[in-house]
PDB file of N, CA and C in Angstrom:
ATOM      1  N   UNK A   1     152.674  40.449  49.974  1.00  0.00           N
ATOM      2  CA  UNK A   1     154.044  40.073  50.273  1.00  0.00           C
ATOM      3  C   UNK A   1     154.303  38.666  49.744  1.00  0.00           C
ATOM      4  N   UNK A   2     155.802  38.481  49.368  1.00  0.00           N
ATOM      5  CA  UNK A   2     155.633  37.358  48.759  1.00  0.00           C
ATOM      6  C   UNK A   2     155.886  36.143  49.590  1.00  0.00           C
ATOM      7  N   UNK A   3     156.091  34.577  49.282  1.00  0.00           N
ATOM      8  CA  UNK A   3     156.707  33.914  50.468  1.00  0.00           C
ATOM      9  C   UNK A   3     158.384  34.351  50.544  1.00  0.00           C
ATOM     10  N   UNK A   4     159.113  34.416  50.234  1.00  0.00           N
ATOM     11  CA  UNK A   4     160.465  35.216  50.187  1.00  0.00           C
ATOM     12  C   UNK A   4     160.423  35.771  51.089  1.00  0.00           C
ATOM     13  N   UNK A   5     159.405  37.135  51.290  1.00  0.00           N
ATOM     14  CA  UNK A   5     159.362  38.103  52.463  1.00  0.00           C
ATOM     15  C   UNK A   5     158.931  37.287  54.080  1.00  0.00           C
ATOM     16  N   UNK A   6     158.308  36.338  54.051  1.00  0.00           N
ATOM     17  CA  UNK A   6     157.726  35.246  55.164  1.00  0.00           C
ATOM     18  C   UNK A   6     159.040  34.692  55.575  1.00  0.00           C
ATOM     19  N   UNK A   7     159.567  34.243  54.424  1.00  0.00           N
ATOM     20  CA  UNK A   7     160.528  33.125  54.951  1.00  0.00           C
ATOM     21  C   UNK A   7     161.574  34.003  55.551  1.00  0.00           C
ATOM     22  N   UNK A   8     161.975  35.791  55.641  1.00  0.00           N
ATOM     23  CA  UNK A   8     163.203  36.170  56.229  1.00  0.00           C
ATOM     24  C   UNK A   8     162.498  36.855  57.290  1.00  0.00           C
ATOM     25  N   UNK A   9     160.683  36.837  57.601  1.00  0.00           N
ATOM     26  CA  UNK A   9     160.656  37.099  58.947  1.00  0.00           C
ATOM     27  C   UNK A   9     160.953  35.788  59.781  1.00  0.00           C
ATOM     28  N   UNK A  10     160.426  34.730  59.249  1.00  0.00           N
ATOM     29  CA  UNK A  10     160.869  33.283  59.895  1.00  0.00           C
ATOM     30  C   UNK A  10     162.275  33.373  60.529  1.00  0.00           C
ATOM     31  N   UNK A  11     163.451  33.558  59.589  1.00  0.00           N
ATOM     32  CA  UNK A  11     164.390  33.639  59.901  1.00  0.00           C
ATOM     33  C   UNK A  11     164.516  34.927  60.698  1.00  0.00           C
ATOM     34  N   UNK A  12     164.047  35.741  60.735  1.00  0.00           N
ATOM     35  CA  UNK A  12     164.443  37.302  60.988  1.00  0.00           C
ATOM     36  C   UNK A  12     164.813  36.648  63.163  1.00  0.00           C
ATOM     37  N   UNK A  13     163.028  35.797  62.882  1.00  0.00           N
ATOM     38  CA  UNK A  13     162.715  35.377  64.177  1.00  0.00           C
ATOM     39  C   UNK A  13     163.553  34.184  64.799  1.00  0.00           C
ATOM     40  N   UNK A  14     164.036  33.478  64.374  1.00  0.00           N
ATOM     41  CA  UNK A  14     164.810  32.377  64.481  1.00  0.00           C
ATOM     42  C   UNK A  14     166.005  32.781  65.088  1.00  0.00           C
ATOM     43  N   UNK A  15     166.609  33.938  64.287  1.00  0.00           N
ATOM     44  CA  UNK A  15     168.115  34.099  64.577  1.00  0.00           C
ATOM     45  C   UNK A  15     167.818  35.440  65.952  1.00  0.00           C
ATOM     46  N   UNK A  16     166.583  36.269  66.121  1.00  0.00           N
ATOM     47  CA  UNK A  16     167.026  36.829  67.041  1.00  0.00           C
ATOM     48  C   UNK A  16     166.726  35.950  68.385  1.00  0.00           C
ATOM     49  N   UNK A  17     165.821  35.065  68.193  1.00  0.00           N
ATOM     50  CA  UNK A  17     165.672  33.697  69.584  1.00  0.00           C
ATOM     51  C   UNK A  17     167.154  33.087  69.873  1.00  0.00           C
ATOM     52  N   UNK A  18     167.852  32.970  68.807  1.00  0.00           N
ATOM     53  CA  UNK A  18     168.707  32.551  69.003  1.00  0.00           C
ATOM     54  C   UNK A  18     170.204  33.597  69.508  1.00  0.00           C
ATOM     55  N   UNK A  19     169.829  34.287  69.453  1.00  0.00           N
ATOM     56  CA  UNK A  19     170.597  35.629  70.169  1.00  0.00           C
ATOM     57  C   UNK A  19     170.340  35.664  71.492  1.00  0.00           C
ATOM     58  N   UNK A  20     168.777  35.639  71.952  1.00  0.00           N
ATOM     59  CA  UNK A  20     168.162  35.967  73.354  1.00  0.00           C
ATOM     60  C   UNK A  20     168.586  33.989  74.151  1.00  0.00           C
ATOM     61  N   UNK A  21     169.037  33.743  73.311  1.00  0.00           N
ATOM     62  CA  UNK A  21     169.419  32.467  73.979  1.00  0.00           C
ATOM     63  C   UNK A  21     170.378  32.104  75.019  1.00  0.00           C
ATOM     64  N   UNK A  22     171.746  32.789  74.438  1.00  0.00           N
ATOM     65  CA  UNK A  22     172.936  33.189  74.978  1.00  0.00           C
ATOM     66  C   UNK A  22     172.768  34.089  76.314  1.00  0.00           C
ATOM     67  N   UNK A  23     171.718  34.547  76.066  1.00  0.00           N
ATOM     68  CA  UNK A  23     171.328  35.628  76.802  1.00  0.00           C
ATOM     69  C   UNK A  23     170.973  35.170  78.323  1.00  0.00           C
ATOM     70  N   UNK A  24     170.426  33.821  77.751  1.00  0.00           N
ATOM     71  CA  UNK A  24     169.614  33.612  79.008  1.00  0.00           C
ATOM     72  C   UNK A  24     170.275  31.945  80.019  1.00  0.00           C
ATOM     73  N   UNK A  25     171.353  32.156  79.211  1.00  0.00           N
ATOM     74  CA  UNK A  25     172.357  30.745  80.271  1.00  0.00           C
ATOM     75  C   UNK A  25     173.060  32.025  80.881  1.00  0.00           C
ATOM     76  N   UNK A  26     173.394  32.125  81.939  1.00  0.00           N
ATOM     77  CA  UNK A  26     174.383  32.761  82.360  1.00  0.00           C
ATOM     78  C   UNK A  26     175.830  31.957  82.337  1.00  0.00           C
ATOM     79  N   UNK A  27     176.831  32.475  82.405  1.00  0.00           N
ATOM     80  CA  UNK A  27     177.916  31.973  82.211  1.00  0.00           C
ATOM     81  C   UNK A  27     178.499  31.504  81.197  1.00  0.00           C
ATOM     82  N   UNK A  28     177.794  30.770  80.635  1.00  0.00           N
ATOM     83  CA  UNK A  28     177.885  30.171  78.647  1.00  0.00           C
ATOM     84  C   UNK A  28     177.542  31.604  77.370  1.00  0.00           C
ATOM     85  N   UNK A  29     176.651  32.360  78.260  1.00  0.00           N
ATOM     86  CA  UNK A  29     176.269  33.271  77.518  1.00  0.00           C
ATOM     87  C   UNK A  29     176.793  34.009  77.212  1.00  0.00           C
ATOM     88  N   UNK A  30     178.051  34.562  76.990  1.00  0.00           N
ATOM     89  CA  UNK A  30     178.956  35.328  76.984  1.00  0.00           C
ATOM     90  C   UNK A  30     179.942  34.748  76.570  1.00  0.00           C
ATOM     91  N   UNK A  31     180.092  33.318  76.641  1.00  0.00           N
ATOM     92  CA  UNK A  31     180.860  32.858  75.638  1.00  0.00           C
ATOM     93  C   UNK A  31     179.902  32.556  73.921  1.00  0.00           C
ATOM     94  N   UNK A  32     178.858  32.397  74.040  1.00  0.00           N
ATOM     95  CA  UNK A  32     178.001  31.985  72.802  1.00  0.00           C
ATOM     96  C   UNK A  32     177.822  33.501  72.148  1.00  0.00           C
ATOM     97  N   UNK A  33     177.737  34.739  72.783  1.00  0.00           N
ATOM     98  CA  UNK A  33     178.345  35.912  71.967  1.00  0.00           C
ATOM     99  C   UNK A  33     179.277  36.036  71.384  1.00  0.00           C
ATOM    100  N   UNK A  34     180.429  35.616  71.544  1.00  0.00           N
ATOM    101  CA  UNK A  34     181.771  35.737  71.027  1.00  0.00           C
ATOM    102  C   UNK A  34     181.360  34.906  70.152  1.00  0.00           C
ATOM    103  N   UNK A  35     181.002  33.947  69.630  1.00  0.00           N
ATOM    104  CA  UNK A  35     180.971  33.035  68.367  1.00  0.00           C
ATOM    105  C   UNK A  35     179.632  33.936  67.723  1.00  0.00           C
ATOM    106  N   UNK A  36     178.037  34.315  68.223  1.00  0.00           N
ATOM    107  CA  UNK A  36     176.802  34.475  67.800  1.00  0.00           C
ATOM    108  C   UNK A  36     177.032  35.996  66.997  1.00  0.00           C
ATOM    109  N   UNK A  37     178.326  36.680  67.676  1.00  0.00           N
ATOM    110  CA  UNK A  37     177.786  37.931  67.379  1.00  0.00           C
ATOM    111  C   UNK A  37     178.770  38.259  65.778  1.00  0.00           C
ATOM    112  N   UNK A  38     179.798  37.814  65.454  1.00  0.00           N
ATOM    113  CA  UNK A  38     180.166  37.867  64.467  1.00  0.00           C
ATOM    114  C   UNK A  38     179.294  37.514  62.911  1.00  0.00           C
ATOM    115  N   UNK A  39     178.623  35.966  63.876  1.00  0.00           N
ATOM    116  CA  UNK A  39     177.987  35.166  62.289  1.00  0.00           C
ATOM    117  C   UNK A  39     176.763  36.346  62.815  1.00  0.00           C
ATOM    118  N   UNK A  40     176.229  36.807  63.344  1.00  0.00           N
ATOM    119  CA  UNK A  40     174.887  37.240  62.883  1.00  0.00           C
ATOM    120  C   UNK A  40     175.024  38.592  62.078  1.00  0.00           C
ATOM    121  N   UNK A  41     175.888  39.299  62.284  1.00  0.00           N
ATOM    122  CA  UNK A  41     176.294  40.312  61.468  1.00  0.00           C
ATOM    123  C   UNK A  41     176.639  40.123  60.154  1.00  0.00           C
ATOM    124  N   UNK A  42     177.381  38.879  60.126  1.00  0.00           N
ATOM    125  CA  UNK A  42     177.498  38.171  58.502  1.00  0.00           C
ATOM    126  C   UNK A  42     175.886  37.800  58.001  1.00  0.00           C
ATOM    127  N   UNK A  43     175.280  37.353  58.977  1.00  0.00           N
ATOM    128  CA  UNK A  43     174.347  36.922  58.433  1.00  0.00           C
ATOM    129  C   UNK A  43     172.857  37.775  57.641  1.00  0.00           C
ATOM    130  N   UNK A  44     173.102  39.184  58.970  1.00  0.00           N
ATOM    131  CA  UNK A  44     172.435  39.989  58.712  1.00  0.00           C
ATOM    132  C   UNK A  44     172.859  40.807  56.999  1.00  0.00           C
ATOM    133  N   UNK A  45     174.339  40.597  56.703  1.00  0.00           N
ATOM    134  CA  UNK A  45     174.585  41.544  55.571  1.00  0.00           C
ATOM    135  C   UNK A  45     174.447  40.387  54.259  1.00  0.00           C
ATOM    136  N   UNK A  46     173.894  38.988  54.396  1.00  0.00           N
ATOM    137  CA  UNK A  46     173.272  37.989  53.409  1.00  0.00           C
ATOM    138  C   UNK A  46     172.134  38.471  53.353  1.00  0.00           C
ATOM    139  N   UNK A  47     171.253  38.961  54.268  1.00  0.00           N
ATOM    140  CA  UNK A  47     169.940  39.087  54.354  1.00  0.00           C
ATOM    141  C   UNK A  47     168.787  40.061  53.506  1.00  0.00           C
ATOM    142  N   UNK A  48     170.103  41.152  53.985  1.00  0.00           N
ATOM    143  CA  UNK A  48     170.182  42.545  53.532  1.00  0.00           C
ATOM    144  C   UNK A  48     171.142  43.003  52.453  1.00  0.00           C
ATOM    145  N   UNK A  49     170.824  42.750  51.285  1.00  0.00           N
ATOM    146  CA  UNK A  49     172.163  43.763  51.110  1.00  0.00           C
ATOM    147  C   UNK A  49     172.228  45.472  50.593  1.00  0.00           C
ATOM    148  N   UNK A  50     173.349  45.430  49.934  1.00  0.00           N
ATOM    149  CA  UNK A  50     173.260  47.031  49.847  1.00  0.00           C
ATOM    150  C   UNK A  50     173.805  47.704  51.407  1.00  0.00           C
ATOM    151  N   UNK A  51     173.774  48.997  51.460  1.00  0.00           N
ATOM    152  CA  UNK A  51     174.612  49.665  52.746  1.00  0.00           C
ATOM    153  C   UNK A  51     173.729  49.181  53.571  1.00  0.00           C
ATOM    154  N   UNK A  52     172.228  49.336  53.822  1.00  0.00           N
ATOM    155  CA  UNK A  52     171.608  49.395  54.597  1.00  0.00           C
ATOM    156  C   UNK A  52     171.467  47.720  55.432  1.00  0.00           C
ATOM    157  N   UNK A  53     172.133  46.708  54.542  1.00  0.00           N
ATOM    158  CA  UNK A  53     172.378  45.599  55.089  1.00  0.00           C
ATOM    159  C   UNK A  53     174.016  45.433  55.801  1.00  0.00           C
ATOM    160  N   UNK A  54     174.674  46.239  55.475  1.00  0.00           N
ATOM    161  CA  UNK A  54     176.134  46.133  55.981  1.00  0.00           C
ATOM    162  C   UNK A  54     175.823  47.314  57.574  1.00  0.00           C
ATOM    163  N   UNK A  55     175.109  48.321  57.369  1.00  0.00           N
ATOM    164  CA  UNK A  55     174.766  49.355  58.320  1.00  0.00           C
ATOM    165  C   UNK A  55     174.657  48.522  59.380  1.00  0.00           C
ATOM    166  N   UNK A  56     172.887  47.468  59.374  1.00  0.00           N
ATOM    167  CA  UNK A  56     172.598  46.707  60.173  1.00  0.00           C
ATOM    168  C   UNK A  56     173.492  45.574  60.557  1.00  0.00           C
ATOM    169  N   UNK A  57     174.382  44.950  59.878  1.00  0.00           N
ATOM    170  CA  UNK A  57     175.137  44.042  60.381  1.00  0.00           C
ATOM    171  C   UNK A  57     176.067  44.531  61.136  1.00  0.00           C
ATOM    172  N   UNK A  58     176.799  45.384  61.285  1.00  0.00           N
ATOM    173  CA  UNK A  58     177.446  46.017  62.013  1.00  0.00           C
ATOM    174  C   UNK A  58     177.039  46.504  63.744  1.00  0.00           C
ATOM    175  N   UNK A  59     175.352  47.145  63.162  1.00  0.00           N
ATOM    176  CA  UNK A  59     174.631  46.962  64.664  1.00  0.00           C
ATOM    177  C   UNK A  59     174.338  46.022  65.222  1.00  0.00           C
ATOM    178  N   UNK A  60     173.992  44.757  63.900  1.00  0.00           N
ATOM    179  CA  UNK A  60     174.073  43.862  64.926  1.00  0.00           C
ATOM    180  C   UNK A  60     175.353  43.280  65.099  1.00  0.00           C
ATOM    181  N   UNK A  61     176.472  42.591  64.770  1.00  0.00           N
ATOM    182  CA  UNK A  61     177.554  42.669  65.645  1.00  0.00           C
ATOM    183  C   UNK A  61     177.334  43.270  67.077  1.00  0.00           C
ATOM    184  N   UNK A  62     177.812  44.422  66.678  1.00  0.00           N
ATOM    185  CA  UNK A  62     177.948  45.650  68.086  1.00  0.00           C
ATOM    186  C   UNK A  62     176.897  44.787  69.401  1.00  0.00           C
ATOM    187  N   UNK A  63     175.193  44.852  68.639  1.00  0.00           N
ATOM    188  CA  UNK A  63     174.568  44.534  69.688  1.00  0.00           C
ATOM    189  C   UNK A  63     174.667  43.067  70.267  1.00  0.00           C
ATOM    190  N   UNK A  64     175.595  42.284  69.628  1.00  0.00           N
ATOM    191  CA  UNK A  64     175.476  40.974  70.176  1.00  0.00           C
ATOM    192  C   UNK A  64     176.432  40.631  71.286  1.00  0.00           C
ATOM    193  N   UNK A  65     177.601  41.806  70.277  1.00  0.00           N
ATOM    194  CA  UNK A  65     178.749  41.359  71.152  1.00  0.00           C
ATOM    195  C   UNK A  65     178.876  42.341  72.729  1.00  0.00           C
ATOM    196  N   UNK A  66     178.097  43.100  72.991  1.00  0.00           N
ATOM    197  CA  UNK A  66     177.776  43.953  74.174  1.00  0.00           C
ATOM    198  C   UNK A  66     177.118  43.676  74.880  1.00  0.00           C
ATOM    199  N   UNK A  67     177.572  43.350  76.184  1.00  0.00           N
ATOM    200  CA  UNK A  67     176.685  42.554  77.450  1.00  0.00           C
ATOM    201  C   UNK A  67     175.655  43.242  77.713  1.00  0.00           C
ATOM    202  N   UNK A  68     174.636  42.397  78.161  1.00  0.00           N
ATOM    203  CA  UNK A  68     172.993  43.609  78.237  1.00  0.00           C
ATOM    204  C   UNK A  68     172.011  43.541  77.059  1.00  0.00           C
ATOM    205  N   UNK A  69     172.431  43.232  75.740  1.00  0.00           N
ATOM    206  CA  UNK A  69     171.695  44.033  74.781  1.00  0.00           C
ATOM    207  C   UNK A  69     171.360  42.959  73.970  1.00  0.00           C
ATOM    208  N   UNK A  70     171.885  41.657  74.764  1.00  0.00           N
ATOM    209  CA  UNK A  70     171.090  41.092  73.632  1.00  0.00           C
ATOM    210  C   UNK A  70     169.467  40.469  73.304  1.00  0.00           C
ATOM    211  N   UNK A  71     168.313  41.577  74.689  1.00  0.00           N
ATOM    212  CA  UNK A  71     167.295  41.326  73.934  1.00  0.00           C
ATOM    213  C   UNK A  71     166.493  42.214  72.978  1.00  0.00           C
ATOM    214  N   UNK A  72     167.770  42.873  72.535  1.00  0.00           N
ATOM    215  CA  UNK A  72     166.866  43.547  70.717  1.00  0.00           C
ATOM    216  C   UNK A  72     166.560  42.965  69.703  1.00  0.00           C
ATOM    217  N   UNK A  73     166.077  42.813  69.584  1.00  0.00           N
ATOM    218  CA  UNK A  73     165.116  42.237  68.111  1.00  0.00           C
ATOM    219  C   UNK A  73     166.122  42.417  66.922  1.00  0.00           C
ATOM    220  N   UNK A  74     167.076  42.793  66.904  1.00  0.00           N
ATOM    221  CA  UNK A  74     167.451  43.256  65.475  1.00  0.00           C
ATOM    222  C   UNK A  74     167.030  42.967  63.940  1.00  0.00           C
ATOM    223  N   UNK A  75     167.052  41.301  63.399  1.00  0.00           N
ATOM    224  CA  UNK A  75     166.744  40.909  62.797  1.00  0.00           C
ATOM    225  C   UNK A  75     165.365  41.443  62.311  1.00  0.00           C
ATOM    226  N   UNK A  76     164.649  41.049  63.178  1.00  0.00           N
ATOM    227  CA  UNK A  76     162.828  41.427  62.805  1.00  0.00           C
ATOM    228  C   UNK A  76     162.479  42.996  63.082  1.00  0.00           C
ATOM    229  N   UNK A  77     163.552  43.994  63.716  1.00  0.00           N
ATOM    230  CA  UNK A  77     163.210  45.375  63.641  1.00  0.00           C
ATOM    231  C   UNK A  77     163.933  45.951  61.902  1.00  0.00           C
ATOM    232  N   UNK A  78     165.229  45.035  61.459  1.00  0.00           N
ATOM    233  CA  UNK A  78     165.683  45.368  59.926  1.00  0.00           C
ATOM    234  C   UNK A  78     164.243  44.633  59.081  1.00  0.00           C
ATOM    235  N   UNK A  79     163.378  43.545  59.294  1.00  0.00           N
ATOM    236  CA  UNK A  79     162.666  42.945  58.466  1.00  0.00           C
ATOM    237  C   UNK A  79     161.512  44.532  58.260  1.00  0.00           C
ATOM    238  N   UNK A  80     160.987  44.677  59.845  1.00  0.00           N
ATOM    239  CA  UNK A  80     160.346  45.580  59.805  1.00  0.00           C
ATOM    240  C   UNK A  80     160.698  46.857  59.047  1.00  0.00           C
ATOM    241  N   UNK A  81     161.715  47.754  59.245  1.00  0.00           N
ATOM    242  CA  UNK A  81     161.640  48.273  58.620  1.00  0.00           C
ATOM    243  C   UNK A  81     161.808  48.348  56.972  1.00  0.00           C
ATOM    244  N   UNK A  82     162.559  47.284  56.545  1.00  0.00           N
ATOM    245  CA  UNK A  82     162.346  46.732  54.852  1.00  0.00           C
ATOM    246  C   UNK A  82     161.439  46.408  54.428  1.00  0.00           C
ATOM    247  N   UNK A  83     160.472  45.708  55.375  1.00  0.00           N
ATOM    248  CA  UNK A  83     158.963  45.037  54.534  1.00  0.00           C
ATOM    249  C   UNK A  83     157.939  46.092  55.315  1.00  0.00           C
ATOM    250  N   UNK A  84     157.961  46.793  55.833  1.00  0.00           N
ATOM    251  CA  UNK A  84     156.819  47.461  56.387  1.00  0.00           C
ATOM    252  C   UNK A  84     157.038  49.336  56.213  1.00  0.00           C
ATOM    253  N   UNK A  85     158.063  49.740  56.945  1.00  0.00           N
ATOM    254  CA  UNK A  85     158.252  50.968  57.021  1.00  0.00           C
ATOM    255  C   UNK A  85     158.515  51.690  55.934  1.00  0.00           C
ATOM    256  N   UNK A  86     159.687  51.369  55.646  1.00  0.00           N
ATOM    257  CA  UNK A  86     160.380  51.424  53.650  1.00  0.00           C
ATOM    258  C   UNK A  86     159.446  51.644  52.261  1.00  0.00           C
ATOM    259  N   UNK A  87     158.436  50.487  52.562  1.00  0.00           N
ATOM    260  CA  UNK A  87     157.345  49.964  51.475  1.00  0.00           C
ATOM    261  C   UNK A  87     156.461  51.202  51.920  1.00  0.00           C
ATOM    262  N   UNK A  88     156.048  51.401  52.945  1.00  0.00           N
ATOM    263  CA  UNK A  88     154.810  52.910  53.498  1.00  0.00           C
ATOM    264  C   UNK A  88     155.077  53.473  52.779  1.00  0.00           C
ATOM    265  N   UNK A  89     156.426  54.326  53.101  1.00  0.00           N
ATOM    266  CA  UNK A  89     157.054  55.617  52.777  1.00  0.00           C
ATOM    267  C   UNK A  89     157.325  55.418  50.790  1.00  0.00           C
ATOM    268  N   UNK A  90     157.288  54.637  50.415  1.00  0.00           N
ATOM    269  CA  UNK A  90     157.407  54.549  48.660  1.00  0.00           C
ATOM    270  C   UNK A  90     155.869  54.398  48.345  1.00  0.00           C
ATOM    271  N   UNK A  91     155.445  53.743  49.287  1.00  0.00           N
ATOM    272  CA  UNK A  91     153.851  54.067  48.564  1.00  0.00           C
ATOM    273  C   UNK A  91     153.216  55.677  48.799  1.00  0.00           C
ATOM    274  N   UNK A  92     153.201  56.001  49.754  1.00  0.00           N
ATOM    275  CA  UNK A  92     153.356  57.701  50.144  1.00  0.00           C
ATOM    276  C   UNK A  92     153.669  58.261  48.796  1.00  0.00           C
ATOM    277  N   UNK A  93     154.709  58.003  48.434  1.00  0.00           N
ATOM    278  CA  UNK A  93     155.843  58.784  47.533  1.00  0.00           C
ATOM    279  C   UNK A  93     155.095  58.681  46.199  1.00  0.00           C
ATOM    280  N   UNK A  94     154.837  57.654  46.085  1.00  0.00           N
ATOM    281  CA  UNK A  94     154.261  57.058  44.331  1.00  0.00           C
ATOM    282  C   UNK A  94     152.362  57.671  44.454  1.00  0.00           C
ATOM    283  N   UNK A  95     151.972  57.639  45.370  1.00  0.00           N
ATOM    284  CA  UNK A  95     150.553  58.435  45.629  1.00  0.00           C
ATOM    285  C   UNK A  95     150.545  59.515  45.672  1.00  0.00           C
ATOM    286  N   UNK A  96     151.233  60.353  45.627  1.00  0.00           N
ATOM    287  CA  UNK A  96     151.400  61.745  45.457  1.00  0.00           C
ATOM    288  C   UNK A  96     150.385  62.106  44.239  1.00  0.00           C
ATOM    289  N   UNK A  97     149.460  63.207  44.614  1.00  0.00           N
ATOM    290  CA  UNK A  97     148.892  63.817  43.654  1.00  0.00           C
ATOM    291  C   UNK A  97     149.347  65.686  43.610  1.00  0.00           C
ATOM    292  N   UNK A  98     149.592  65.352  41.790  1.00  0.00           N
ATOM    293  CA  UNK A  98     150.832  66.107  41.828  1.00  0.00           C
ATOM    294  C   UNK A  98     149.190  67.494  40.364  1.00  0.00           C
ATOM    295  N   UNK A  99     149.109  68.340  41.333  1.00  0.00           N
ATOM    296  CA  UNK A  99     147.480  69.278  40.631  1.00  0.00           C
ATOM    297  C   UNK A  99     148.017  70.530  39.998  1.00  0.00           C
TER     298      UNK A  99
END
């Protein structure tokens, strides 16, 4: 993996701490959604692009701006599945022995 891929779990991790943040003032926290949950959805579709980065920004929106939910991982479950799950399934694909 390269550092590129490091530096957007860094961030992946950064921005969902900073989600579970809001989370955890009561009273402020629900106002720091209304500002957190827009930019992270923007932020998520910088991160990502292509549908599958607009897909996730959208969930995350949704999940930021919905009371309860904001301790999902989002960020580092989209890293995961782009740098880990994604990459499996194409190596799978390209190993194919074809007799």
């Amino acid at each position: 993996m390269t550092s590129n891929t490091y530096k957007k779990l860094g961030l992946s991790l950064l921005f969902d701490g900073l989600g579970m943040v809001t989370y955890a003032i009561p009273g402020i926290g629900e106002f720091g959604d209304i500002l957190w949950a827009p930019l992270s959805g923007w932020l998520m579709t910088k991160m990502y692009k292509g549908n599958m980065g607009k897909a996730a920004g959208i969930f995350t929106f949704v999940e930021e701006a919905l009371p309860g939910l904001d301790f999902i991982p989002s960020f580092t479950l989209m890293w995961l599945y782009t740098h880990v799950i994604k990459k499996e399934k194409a190596e799978r694909v390209i190993d194919v022995d074809i007799s």
